[in-house]
Structure formats: C-alpha cells, structure tokens
N, C-alpha and C. Protein backbone atom coordinates (compact mmCIF):
# COMPACT_ATOMS: atom_id res chain seq x y z
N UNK A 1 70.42 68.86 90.95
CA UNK A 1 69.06 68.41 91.11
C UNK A 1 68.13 69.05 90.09
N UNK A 2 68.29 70.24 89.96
CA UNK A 2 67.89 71.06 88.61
C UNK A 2 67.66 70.46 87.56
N UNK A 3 68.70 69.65 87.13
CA UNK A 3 68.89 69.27 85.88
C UNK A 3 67.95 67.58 85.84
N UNK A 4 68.29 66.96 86.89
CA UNK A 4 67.62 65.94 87.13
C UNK A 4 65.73 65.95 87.00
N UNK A 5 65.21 67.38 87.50
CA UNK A 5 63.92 67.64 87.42
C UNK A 5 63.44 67.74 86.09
N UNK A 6 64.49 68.44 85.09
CA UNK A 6 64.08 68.81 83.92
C UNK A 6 63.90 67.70 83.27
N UNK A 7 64.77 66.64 83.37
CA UNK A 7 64.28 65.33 82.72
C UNK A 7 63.13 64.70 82.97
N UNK A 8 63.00 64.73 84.31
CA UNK A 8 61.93 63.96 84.84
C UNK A 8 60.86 64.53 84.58
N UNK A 9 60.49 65.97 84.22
CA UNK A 9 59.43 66.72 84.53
C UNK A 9 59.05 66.89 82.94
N UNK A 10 59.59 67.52 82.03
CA UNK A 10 59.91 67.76 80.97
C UNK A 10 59.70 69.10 80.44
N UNK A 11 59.72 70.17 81.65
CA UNK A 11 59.49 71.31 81.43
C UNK A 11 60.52 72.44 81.05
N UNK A 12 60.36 73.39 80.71
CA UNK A 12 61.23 74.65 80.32
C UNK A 12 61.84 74.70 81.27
N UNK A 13 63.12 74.95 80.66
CA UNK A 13 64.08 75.87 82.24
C UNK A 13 63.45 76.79 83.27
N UNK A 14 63.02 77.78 81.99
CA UNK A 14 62.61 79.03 83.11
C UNK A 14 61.27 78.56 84.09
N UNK A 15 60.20 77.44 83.65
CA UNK A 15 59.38 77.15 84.43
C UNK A 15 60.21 76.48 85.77
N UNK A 16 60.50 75.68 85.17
CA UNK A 16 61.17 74.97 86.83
C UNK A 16 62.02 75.83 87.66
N UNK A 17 62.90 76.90 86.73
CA UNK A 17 63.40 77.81 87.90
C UNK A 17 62.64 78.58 88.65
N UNK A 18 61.41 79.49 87.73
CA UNK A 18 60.88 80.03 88.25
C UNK A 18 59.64 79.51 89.39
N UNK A 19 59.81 78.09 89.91
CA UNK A 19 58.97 77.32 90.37
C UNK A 19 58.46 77.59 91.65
N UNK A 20 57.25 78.16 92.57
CA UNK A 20 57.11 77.89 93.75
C UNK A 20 56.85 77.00 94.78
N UNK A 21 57.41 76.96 96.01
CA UNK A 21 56.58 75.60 96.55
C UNK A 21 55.09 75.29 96.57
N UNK A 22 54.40 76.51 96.45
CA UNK A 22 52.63 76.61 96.35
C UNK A 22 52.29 75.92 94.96
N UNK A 23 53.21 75.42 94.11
CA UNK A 23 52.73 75.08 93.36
C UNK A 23 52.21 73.62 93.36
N UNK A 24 53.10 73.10 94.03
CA UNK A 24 53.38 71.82 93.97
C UNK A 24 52.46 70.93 95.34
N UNK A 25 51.89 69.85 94.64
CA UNK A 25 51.20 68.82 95.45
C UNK A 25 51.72 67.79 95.67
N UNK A 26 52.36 67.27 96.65
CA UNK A 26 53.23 66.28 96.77
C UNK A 26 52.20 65.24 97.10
N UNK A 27 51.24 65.15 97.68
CA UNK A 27 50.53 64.28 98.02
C UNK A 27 49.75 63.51 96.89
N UNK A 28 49.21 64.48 95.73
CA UNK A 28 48.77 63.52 94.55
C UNK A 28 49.27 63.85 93.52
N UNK A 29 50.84 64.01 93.83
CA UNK A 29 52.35 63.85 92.77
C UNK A 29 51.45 64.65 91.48
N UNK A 30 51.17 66.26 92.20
CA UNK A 30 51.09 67.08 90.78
C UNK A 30 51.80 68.71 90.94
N UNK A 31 52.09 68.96 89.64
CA UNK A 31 52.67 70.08 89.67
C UNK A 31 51.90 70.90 89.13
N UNK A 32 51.32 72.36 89.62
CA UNK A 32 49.97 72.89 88.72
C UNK A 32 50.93 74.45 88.61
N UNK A 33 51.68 74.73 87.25
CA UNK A 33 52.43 75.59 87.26
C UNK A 33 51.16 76.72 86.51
N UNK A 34 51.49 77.80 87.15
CA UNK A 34 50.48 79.12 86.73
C UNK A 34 50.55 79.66 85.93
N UNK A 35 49.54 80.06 84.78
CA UNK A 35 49.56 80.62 83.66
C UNK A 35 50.33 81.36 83.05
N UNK A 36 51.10 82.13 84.27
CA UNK A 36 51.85 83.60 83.91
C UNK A 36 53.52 82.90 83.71
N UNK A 37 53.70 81.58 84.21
CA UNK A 37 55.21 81.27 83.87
C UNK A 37 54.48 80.32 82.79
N UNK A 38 53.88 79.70 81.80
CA UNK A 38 53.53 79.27 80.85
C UNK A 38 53.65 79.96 79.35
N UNK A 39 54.29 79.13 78.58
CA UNK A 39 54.24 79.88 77.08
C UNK A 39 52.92 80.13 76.47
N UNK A 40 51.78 79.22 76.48
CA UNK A 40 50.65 79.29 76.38
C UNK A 40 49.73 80.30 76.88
N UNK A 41 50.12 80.40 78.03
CA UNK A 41 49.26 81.57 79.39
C UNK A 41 48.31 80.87 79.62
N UNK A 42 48.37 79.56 80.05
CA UNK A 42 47.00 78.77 80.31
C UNK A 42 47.89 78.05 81.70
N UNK A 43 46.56 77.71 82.83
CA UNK A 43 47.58 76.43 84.00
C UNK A 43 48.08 75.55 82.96
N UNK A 44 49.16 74.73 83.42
CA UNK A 44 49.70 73.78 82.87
C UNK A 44 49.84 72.29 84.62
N UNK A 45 49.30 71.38 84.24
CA UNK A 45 49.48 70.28 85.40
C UNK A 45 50.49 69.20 84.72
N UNK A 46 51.89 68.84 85.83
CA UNK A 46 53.02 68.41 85.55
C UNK A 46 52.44 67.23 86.24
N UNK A 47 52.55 65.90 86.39
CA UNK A 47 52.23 64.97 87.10
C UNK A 47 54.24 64.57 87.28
N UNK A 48 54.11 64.06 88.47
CA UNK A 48 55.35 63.99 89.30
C UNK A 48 55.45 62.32 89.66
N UNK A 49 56.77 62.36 88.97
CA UNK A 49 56.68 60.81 89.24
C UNK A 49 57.63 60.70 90.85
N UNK A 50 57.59 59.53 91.18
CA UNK A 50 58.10 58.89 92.67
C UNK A 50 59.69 59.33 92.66
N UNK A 51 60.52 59.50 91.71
CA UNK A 51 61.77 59.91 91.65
C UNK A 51 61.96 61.71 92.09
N UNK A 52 61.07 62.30 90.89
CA UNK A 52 61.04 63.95 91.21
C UNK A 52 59.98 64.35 92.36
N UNK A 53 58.99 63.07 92.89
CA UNK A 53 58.58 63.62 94.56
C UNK A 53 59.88 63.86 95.89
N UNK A 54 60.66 62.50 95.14
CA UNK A 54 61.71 62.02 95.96
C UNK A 54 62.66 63.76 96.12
N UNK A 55 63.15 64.03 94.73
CA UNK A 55 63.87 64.73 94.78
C UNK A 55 63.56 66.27 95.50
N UNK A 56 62.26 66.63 95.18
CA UNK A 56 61.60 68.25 95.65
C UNK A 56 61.41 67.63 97.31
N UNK A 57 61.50 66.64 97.81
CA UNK A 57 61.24 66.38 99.88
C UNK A 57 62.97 66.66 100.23
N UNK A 58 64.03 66.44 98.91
CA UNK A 58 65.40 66.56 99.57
C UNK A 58 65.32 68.14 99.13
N UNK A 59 64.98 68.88 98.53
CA UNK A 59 64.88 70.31 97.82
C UNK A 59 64.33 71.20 99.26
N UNK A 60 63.29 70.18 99.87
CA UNK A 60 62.29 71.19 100.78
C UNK A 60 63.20 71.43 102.24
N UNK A 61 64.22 70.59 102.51
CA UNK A 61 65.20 70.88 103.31
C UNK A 61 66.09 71.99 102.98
N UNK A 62 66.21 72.18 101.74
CA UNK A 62 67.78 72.88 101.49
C UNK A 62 66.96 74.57 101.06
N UNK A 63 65.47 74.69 100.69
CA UNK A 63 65.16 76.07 99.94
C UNK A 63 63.76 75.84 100.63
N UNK A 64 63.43 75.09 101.02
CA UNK A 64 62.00 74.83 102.22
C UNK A 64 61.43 76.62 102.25
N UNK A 65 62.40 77.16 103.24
CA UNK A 65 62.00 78.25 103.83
C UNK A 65 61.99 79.75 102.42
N UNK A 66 62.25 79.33 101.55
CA UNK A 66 62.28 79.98 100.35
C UNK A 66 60.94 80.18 100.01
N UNK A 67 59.97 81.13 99.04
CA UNK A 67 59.27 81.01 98.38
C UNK A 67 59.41 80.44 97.10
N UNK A 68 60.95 80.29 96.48
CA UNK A 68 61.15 79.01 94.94
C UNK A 68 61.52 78.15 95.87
N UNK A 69 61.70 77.10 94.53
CA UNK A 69 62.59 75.52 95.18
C UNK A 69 63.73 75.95 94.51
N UNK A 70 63.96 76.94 93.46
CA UNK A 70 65.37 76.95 93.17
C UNK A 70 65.80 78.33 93.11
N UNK A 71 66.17 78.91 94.21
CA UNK A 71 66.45 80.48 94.63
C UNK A 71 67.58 80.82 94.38
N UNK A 72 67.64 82.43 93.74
CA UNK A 72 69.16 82.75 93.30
C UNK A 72 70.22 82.60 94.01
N UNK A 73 71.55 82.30 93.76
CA UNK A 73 72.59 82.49 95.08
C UNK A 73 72.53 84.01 95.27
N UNK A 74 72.30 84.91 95.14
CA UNK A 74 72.66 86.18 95.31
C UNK A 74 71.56 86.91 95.80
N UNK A 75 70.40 86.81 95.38
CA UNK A 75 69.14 87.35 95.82
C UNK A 75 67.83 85.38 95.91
N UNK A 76 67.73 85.40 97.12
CA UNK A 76 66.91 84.34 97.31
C UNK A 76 65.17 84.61 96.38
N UNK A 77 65.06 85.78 96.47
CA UNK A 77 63.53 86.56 95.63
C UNK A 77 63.56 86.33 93.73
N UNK A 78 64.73 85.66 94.23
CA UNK A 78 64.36 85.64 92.19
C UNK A 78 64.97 84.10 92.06
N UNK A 79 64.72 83.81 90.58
CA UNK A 79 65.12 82.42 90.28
C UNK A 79 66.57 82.27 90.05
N UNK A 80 66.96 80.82 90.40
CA UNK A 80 68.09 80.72 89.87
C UNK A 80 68.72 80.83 88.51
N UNK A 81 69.97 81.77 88.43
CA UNK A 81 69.96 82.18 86.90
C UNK A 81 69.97 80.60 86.09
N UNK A 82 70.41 80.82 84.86
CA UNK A 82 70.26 79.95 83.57
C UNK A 82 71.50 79.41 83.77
N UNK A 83 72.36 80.89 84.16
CA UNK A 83 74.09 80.46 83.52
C UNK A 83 74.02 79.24 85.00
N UNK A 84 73.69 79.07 85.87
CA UNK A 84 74.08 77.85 87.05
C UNK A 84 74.09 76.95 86.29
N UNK A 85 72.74 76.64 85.67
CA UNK A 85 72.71 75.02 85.26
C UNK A 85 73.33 74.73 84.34
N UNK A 86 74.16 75.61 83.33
CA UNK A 86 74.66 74.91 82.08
C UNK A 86 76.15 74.59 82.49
C-alpha cells in the first residue's frame, strides 16, 4: 500500500513514512504534511485523490490505533524502515 501512495501522492519516501494520522483530512481529501518532515521546512498540502482516500480508510483499520499510518514492525514509535518497501 506504501508503494501505491507514493504514486498517487507523489511524495518522498521518508514523508509518507514518516506520516501521521493528524495530518491527514479525509473529508476535504488533503494531506497538510509539517514543515519539519519537508525538504523545504515550509507546510506542504498533498491533495488526495478518491483512490489514496480509499487506500489510508483500509490503512486506518490495520495502524488506526498507531500515531503513523506506516509504523515500524519492530518499534510501532518510529517509521517504517526504507529497506520494507524496496
């Protein structure tokens, strides 16, 4: 699903791993990722299309209770590493 977001979204790895659910507005399909995971250091707003809303409502079942949507297997408090997705 990881990999599926990155297309859809078109963001950095490490942003989407490092992603919280507070970030995200499902209701007016936006993603408002925070300055401090940005290369810029500025907000950055992801607009979310109907496929990657689709995908983060099947995400909110499986890491819901997480503070990421994509939590380490080993420590849930940090992001999922790099080496998963490749």
């Amino acid at each position: 699903m990881l990999m599926l977001m990155l297309m859809l979204t078109g963001v950095r790895t490490i942003e989407l791993r490092a992603a919280e659910w507070k970030e995200f507005n499902l209701d007016n399909a936006l993603w408002e990722i925070p300055k401090e995971h940005i290369k810029k250091r500025r907000p950055h707003l992801v607009p979310l299309s109907k496929q990657a809303i689709d995908i983060l409502k099947k995400l909110k079942v499986i890491s819901g209770n997480y503070t990421l949507v994509f939590p380490g297997r080993n420590d849930v408090r940090k992001p999922m590493s790099e080496a998963t997705i490749i």
